[in-house]
C-alpha atoms as a PDB file:
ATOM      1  CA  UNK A   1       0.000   0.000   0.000  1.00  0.00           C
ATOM      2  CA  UNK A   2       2.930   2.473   0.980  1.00  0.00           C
ATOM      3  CA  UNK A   3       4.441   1.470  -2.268  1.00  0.00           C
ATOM      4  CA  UNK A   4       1.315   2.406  -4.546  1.00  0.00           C
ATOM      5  CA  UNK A   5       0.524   5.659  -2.471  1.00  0.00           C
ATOM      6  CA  UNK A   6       4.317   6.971  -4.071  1.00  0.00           C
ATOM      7  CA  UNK A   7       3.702   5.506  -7.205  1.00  0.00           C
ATOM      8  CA  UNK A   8       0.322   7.427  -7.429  1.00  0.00           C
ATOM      9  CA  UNK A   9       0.878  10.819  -5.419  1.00  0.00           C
ATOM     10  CA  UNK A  10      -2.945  12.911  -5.101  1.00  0.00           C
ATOM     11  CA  UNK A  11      -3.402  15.472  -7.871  1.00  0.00           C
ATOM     12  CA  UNK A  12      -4.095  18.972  -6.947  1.00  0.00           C
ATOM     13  CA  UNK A  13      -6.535  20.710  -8.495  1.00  0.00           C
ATOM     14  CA  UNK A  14      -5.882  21.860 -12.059  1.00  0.00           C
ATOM     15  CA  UNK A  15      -4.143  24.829 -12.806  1.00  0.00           C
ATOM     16  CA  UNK A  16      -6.619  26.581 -15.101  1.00  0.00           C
ATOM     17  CA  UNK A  17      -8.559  26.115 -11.471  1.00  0.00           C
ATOM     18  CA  UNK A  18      -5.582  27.567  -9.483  1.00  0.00           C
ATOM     19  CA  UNK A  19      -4.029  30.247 -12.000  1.00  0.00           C
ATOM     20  CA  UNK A  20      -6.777  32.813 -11.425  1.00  0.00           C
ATOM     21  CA  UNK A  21      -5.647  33.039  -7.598  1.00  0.00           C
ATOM     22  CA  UNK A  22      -2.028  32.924  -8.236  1.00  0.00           C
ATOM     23  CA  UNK A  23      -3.013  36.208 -10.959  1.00  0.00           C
ATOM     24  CA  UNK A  24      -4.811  37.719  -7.777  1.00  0.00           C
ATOM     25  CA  UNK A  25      -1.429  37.398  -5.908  1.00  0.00           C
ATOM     26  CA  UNK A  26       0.805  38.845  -8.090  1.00  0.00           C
ATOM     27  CA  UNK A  27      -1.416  41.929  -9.259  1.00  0.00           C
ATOM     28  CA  UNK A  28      -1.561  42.697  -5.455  1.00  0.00           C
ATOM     29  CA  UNK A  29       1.862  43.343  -4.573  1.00  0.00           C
ATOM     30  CA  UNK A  30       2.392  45.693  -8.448  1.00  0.00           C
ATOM     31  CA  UNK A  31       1.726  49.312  -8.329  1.00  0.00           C
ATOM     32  CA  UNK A  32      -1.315  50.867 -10.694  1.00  0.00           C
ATOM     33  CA  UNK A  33       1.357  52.054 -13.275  1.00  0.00           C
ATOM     34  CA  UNK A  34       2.718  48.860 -13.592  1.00  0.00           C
ATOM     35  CA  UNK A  35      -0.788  47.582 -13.724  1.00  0.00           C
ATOM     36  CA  UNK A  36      -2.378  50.202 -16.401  1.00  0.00           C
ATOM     37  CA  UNK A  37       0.842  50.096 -18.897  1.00  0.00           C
ATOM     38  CA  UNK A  38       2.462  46.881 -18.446  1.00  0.00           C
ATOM     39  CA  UNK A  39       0.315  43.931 -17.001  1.00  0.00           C
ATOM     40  CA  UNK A  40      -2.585  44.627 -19.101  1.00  0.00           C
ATOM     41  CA  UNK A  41      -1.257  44.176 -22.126  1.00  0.00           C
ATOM     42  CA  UNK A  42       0.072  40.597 -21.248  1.00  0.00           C
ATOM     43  CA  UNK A  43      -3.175  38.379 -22.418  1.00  0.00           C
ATOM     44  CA  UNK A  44      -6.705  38.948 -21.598  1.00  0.00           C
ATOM     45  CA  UNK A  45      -6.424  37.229 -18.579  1.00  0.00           C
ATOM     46  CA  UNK A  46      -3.932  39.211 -16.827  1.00  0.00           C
ATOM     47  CA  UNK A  47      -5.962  42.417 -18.050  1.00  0.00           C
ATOM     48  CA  UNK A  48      -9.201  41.113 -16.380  1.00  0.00           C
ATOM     49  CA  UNK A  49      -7.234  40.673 -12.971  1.00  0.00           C
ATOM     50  CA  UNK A  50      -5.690  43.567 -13.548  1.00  0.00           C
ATOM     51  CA  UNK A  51      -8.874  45.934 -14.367  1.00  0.00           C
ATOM     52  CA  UNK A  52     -10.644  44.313 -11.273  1.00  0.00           C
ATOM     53  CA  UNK A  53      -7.337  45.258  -9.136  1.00  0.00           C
ATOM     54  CA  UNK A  54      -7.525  48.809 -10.249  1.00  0.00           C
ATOM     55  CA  UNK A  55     -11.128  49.379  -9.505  1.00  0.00           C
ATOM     56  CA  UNK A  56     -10.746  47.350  -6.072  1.00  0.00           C
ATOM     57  CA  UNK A  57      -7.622  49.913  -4.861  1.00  0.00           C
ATOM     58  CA  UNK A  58      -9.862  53.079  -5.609  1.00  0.00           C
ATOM     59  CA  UNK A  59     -12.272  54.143  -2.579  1.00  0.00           C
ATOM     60  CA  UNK A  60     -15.592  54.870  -4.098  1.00  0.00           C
ATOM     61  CA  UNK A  61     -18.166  57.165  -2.445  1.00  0.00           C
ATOM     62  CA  UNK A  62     -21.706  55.363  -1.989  1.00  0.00           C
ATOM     63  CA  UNK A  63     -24.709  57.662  -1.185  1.00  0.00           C
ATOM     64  CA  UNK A  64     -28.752  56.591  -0.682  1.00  0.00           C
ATOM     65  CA  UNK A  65     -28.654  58.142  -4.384  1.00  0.00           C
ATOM     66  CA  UNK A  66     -26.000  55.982  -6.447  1.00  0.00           C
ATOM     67  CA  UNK A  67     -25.954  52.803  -4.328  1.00  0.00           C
ATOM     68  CA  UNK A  68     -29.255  51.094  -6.011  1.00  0.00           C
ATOM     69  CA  UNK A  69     -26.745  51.456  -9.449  1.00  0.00           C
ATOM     70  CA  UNK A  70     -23.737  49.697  -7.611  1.00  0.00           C
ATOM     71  CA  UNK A  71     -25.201  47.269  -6.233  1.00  0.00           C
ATOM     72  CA  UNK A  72     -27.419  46.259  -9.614  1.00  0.00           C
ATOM     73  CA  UNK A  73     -24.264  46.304 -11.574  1.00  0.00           C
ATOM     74  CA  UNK A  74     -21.359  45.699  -9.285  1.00  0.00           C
ATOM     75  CA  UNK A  75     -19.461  48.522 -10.186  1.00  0.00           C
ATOM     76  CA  UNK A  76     -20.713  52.594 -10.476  1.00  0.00           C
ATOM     77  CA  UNK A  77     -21.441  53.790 -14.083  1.00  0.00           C
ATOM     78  CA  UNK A  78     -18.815  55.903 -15.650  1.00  0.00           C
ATOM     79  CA  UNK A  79     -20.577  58.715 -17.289  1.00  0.00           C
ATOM     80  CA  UNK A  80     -18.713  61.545 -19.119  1.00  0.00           C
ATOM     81  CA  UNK A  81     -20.064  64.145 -16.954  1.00  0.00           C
ATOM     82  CA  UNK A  82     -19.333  63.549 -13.290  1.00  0.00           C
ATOM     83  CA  UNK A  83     -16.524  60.594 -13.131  1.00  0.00           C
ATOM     84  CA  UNK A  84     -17.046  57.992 -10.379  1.00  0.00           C
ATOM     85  CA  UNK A  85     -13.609  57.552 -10.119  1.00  0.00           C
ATOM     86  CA  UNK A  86      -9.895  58.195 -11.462  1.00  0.00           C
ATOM     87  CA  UNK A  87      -9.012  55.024 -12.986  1.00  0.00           C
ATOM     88  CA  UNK A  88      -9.940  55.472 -16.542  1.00  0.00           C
ATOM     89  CA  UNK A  89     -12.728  54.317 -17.917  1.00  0.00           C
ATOM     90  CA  UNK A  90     -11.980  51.077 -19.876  1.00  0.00           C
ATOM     91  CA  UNK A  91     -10.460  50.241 -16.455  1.00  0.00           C
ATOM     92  CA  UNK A  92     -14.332  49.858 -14.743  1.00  0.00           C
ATOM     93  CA  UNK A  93     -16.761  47.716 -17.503  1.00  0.00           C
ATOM     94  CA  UNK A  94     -15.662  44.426 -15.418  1.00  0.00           C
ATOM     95  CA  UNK A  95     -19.295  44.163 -13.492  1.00  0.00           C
ATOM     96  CA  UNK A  96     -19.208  41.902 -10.173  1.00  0.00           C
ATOM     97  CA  UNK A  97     -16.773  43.303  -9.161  1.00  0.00           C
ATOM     98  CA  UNK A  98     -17.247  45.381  -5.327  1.00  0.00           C
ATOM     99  CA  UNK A  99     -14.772  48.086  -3.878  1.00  0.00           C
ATOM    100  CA  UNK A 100     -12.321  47.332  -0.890  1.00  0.00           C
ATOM    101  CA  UNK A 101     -12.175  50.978   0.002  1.00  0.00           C
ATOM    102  CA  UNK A 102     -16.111  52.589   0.287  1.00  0.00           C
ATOM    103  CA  UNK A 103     -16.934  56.102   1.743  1.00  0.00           C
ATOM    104  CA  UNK A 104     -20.578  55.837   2.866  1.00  0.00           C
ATOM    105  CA  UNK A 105     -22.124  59.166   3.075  1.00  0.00           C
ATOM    106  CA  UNK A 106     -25.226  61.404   3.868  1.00  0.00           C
ATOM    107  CA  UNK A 107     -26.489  58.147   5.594  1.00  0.00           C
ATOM    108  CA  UNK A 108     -28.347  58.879   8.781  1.00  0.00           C
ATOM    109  CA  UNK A 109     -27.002  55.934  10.810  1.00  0.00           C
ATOM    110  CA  UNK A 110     -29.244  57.260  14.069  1.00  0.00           C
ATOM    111  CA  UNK A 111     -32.646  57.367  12.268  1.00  0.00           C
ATOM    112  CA  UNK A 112     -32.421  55.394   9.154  1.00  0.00           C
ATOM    113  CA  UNK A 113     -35.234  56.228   6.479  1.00  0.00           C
ATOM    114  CA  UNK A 114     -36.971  53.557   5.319  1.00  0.00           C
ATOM    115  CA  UNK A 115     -35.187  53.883   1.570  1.00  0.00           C
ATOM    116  CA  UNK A 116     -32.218  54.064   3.380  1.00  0.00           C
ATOM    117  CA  UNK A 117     -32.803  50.887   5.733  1.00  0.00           C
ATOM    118  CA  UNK A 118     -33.678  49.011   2.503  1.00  0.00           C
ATOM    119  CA  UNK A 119     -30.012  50.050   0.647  1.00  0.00           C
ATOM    120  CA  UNK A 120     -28.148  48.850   3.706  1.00  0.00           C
ATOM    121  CA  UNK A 121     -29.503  45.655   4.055  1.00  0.00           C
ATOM    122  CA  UNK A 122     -28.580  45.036   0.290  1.00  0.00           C
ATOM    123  CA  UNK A 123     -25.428  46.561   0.624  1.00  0.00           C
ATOM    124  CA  UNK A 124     -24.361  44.064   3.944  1.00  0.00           C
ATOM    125  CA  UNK A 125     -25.682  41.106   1.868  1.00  0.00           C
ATOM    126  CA  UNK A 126     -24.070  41.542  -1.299  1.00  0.00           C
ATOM    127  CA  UNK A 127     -21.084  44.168  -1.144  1.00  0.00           C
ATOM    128  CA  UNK A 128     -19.392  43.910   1.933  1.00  0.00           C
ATOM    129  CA  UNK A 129     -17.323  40.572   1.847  1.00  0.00           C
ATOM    130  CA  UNK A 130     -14.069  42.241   0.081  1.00  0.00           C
ATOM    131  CA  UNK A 131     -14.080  45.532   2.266  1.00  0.00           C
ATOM    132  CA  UNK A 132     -10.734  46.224   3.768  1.00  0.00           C
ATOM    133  CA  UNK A 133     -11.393  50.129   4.787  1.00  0.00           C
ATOM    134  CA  UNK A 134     -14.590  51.807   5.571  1.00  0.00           C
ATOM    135  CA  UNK A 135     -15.138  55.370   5.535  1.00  0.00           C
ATOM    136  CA  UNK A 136     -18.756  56.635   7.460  1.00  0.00           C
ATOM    137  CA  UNK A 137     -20.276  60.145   7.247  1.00  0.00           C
ATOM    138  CA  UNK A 138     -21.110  60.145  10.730  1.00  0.00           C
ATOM    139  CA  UNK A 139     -19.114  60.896  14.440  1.00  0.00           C
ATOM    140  CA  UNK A 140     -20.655  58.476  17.330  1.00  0.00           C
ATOM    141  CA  UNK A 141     -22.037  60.213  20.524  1.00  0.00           C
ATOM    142  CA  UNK A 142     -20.835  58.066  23.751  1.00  0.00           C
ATOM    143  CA  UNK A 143     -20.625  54.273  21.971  1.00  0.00           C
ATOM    144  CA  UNK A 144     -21.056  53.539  18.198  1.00  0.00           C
ATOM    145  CA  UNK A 145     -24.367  53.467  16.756  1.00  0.00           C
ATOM    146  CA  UNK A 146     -25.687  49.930  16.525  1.00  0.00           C
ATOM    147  CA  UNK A 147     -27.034  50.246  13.008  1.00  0.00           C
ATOM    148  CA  UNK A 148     -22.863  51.160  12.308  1.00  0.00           C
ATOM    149  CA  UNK A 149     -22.168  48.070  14.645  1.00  0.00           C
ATOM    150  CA  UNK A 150     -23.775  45.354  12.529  1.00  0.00           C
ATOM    151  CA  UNK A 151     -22.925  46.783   9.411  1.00  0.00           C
ATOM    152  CA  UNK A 152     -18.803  46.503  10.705  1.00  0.00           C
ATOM    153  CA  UNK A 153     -20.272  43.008  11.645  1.00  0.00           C
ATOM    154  CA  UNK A 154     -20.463  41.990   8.003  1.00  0.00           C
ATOM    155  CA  UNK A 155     -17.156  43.372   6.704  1.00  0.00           C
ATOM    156  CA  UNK A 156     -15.230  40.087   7.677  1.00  0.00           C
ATOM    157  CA  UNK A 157     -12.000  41.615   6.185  1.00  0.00           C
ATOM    158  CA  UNK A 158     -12.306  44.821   7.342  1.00  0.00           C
ATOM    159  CA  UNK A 159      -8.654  46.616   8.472  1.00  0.00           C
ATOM    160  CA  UNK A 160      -9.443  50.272   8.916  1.00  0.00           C
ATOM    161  CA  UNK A 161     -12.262  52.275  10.089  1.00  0.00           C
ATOM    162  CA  UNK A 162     -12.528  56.367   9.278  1.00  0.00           C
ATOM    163  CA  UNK A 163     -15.577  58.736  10.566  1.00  0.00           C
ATOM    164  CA  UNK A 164     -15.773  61.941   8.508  1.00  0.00           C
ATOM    165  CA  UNK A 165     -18.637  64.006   9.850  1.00  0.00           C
ATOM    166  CA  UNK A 166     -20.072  66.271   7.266  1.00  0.00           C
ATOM    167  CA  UNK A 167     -22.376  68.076   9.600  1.00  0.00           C
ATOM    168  CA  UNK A 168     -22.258  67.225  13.121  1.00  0.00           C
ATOM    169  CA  UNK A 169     -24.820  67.208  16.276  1.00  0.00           C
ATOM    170  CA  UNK A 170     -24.145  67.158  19.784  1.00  0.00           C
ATOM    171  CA  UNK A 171     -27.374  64.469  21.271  1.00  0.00           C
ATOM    172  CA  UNK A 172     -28.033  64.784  24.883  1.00  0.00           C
ATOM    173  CA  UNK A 173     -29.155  60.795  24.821  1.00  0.00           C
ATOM    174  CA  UNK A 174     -25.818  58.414  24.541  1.00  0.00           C
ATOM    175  CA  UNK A 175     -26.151  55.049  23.456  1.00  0.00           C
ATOM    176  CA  UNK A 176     -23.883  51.914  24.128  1.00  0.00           C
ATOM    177  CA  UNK A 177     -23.147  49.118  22.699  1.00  0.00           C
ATOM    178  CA  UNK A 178     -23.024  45.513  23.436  1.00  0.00           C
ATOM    179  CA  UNK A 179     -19.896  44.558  25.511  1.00  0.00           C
ATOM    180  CA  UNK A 180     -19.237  41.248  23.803  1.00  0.00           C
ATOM    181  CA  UNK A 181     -18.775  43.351  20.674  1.00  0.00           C
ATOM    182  CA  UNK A 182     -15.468  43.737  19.184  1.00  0.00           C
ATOM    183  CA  UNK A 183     -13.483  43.843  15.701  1.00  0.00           C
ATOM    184  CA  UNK A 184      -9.847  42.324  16.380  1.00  0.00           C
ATOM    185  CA  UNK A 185      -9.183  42.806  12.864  1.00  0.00           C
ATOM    186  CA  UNK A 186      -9.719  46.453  12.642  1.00  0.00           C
ATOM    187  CA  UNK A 187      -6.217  47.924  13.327  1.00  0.00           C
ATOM    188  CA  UNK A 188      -6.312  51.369  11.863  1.00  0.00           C
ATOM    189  CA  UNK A 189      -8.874  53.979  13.267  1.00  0.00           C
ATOM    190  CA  UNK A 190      -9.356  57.600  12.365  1.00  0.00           C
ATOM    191  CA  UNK A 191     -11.608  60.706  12.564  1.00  0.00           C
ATOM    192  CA  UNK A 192     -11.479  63.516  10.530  1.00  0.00           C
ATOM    193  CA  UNK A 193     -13.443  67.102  10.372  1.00  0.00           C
ATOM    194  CA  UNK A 194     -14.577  68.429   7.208  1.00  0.00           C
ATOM    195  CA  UNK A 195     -13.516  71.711   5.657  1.00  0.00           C
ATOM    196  CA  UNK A 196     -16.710  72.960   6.099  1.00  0.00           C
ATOM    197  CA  UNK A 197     -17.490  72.441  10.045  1.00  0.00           C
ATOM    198  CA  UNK A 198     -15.219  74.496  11.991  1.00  0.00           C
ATOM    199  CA  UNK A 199     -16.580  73.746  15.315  1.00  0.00           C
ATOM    200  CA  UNK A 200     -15.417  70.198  15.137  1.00  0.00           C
ATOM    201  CA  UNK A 201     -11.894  70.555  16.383  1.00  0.00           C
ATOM    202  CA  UNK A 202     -13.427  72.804  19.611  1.00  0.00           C
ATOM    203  CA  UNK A 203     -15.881  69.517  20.213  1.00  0.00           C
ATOM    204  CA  UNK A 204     -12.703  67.316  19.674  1.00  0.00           C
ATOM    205  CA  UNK A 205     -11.220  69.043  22.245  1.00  0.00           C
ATOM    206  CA  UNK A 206     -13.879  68.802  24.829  1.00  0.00           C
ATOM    207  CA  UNK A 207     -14.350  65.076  24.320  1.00  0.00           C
ATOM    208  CA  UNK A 208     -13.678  63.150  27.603  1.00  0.00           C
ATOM    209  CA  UNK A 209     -11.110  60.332  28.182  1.00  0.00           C
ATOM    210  CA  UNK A 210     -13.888  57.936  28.857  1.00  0.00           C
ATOM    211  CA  UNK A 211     -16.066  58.574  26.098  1.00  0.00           C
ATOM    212  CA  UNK A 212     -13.210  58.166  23.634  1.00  0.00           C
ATOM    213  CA  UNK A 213     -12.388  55.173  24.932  1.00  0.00           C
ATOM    214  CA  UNK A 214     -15.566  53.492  24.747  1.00  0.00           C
ATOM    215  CA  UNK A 215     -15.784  54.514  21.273  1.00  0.00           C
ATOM    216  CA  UNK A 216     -12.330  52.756  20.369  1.00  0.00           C
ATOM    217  CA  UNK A 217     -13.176  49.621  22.960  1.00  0.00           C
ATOM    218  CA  UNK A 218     -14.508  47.838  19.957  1.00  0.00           C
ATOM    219  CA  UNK A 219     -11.376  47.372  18.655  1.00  0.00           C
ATOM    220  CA  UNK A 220      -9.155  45.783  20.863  1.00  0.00           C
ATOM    221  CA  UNK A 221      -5.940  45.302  18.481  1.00  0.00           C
ATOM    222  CA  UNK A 222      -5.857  48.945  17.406  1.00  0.00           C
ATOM    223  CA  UNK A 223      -2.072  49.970  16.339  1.00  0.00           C
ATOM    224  CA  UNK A 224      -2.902  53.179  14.318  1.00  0.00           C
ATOM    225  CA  UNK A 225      -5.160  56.199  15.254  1.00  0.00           C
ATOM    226  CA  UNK A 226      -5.743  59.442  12.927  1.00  0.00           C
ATOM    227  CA  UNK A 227      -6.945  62.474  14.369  1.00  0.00           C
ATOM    228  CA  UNK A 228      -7.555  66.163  14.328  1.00  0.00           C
ATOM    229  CA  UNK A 229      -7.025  67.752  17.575  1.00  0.00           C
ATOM    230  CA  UNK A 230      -7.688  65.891  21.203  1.00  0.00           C
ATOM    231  CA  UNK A 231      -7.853  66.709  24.172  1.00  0.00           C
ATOM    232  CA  UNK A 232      -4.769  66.840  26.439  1.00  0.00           C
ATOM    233  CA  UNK A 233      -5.915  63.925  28.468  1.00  0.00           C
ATOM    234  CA  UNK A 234      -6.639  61.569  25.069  1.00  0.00           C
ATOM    235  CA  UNK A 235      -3.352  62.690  24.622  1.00  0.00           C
ATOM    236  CA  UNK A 236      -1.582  61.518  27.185  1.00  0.00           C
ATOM    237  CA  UNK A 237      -3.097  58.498  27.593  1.00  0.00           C
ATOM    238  CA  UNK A 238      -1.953  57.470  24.345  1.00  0.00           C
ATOM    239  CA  UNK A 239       1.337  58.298  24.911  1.00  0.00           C
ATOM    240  CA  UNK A 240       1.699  56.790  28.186  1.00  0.00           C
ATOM    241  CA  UNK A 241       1.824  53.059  29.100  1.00  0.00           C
ATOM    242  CA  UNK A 242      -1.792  52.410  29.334  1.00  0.00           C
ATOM    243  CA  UNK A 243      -2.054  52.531  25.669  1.00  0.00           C
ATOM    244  CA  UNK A 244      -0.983  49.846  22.760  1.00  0.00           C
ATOM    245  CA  UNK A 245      -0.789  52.065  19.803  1.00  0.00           C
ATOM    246  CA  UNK A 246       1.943  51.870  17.375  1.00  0.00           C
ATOM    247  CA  UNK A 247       1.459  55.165  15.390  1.00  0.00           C
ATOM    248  CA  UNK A 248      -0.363  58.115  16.095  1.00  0.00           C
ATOM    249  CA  UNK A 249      -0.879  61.160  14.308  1.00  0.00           C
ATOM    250  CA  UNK A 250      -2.808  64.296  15.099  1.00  0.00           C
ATOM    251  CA  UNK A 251      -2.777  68.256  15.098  1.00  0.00           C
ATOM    252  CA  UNK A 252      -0.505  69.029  18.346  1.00  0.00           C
ATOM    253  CA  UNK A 253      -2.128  71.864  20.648  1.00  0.00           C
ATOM    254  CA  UNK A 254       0.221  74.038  22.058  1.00  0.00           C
ATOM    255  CA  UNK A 255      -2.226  76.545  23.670  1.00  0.00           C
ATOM    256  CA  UNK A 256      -2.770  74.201  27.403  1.00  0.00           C
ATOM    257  CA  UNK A 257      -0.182  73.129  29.727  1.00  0.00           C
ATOM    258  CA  UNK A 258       2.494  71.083  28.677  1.00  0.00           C
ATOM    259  CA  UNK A 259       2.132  67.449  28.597  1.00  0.00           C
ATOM    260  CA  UNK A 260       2.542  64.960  31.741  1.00  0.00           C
ATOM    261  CA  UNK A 261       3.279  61.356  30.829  1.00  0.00           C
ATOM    262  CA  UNK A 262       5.154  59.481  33.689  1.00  0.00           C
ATOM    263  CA  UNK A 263       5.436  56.225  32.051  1.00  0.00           C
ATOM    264  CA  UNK A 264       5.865  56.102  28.268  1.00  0.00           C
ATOM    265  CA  UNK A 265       4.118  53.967  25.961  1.00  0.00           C
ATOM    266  CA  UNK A 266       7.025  51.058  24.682  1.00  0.00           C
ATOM    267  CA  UNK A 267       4.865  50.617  21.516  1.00  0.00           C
ATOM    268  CA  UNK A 268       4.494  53.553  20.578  1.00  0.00           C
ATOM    269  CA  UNK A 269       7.105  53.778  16.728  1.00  0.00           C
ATOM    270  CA  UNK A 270       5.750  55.888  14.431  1.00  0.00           C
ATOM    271  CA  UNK A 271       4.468  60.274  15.523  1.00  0.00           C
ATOM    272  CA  UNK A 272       2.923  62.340  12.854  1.00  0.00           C
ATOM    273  CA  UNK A 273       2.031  65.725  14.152  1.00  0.00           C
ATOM    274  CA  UNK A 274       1.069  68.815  12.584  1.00  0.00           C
ATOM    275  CA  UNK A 275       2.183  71.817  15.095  1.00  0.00           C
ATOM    276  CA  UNK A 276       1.289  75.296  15.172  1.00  0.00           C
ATOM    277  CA  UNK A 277       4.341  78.023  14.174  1.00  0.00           C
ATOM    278  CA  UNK A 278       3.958  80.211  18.154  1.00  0.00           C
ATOM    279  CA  UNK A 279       4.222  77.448  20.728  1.00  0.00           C
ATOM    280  CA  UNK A 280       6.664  73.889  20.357  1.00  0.00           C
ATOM    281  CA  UNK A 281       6.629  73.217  24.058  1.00  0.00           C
ATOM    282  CA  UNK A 282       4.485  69.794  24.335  1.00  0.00           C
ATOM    283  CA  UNK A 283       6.849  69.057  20.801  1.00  0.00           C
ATOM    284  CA  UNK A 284       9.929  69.357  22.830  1.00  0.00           C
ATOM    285  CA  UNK A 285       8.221  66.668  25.716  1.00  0.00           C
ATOM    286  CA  UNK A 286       7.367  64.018  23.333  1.00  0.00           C
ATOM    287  CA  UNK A 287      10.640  64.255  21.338  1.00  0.00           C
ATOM    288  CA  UNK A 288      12.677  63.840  24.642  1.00  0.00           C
ATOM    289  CA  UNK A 289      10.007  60.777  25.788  1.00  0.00           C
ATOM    290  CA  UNK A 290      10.345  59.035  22.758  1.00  0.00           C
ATOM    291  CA  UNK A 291      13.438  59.883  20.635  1.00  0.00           C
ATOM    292  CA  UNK A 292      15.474  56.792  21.398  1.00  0.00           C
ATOM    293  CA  UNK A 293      12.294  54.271  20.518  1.00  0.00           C
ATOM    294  CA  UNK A 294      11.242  56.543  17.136  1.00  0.00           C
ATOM    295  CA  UNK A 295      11.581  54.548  13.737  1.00  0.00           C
ATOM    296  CA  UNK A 296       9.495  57.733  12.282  1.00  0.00           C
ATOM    297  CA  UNK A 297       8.888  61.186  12.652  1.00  0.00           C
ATOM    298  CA  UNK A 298       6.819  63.353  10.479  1.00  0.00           C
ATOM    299  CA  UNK A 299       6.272  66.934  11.223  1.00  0.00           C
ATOM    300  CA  UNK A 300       4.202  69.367   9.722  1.00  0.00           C
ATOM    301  CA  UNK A 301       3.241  73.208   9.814  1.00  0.00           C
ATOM    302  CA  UNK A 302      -0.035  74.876  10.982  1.00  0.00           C
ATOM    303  CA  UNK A 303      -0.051  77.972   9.016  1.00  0.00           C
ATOM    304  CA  UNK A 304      -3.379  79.272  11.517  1.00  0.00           C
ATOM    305  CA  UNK A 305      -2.130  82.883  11.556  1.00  0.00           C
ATOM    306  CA  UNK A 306      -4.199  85.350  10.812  1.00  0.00           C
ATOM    307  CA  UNK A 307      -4.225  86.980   7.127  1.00  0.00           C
ATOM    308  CA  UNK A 308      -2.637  90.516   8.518  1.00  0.00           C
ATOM    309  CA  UNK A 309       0.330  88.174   8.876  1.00  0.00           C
ATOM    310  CA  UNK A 310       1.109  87.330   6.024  1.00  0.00           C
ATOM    311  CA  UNK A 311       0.379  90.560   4.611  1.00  0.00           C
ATOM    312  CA  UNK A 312       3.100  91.881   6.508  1.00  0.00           C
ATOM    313  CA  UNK A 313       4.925  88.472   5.268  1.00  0.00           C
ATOM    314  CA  UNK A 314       4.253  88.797   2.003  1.00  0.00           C
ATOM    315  CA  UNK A 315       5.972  91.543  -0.602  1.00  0.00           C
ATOM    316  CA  UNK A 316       3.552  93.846  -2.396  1.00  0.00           C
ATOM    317  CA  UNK A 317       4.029  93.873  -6.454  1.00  0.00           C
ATOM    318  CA  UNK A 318       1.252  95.656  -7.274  1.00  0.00           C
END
């Protein structure tokens, strides 16, 4: 019996079953010029894996408007008008095809219409299996929305998790959610403002330790967080010991005291900070906390003077 099972080793399955995957592979690790000028051109089956890669990479902005057309053809229609995306337009008539990288916006997550309800519950059924990185219109008041809860719930791949308020509410009621809930996959959280709400970095700032913290509970393995401005407490508890985090970057306020962290965090790599041009005294802190554990450090001006400034800056040539 040992003898035969040599002679006759178990076949794999065939390659023309295989090949497709191994396509997948390679087109993953090659950049989109590579992809558009080079790979495309190789036989019509790299160019399919190669058009579907494209699309995939590119984060595509769903609202209750154009997400009935998604979902009924798998990818956005490219009109000459308004274009969905940047990838050209040969690059998109692959159909089955979802996005790994969706911006969901003008949702109301707290009081779903109807219309809206309906779109979501296609969307988590049909269109969420490849996302990687999910982008909300919405900020969460005390614990994540539930409706926002079950829809991270069926995004098994999901990696990164953005809010990006475009108008913004304070609610007097909170809501929690579920203990038992968490996403160990999610590793990458941010929040930023929009151009158009200026208020948002004074809420930001106001925003207690303990409600931030229940927002982020529900993802136990987070190593990156993206922010505007915190406050100096969210601050320092990120920075210290009591925090897991391997990068964080945020807008640095000088205007309070300067920072207090007795025990630094030993995870903590990777500091991107944008700092103002009056006040460097909570950058001087951090860079003597952390300068011997640093693999990377990005800085990066506030220009928030006022326009008399630069006037004065500025040389007059007319």
């Amino acid at each position: 019996m040992e003898l035969e099972s040599k002679r006759c080793p178990i076949k794999g399955p065939h390659l023309a079953v295989t090949l497709p995957e191994i396509l997948r592979e390679i087109v993953s690790f090659l950049p989109n010029h590579d992809l558009c000028q080079n790979v495309t051109l190789v036989s019509r089956g790299w160019e399919q894996i190669s058009r579907k890669q494209l699309v995939s990479r590119v984060m595509i902005n769903l609202t209750p408007t154009n997400m009935a057309g998604y979902l009924e053809l798998g990818l956005p229609r490219v009109t000459g008008r308004v274009p969905v995306t940047r990838i050209p337009a040969r690059f998109l008539r692959i159909r089955g095809n979802h996005h790994k990288h969706v911006f969901l916006s003008y949702f109301n997550f707290e009081n779903l219409s109807p219309e809206e309800s309906n779109l979501l519950k296609s969307f988590t059924s049909t269109a969420t299996s490849p996302i990687t990185a999910l982008r909300l219109d919405y900020f969460p008041h005390g614990a994540i929305h539930p409706h926002v809860v079950s829809l991270f719930s069926h995004c098994p791949k999901l990696e990164s998790v953005s809010f990006s308020p475009r108008c913004f509410k304070i609610q007097t009621i909170k809501i929690f959610h579920p203990k038992s809930v968490s996403f160990p996959k999610v590793e990458t959280f941010e929040i930023f403002m929009t151009p158009d709400y200026s208020d948002f970095d004074e809420f930001m700032n106001s925003l207690r330790l303990t409600d931030f913290l229940e927002i982020v509970s529900i993802f136990p393995n987070l190593k990156i967080l993206r922010c505007g401005t915190l406050s100096q407490n969210i601050v320092e508890y990120f920075l210290s010991d009591k925090a897991s985090i391997e990068t964080l970057s945020m807008t640095l306020c000088n205007t309070g005291p300067a920072l207090t962290i007795p025990k630094r965090s030993l995870f903590l790599t990777r500091i991107q900070f944008r700092v103002g041009l009056t006040n460097s005294t909570n950058y001087n802190v951090i860079l003597a906390i952390f300068a011997d554990q640093l693999e990377k450090l990005k800085l990066t001006a506030e220009y928030n003077l006022p326009r008399k400034v630069f006037d004065c800056i500025m040389p007059s040539y007319y």
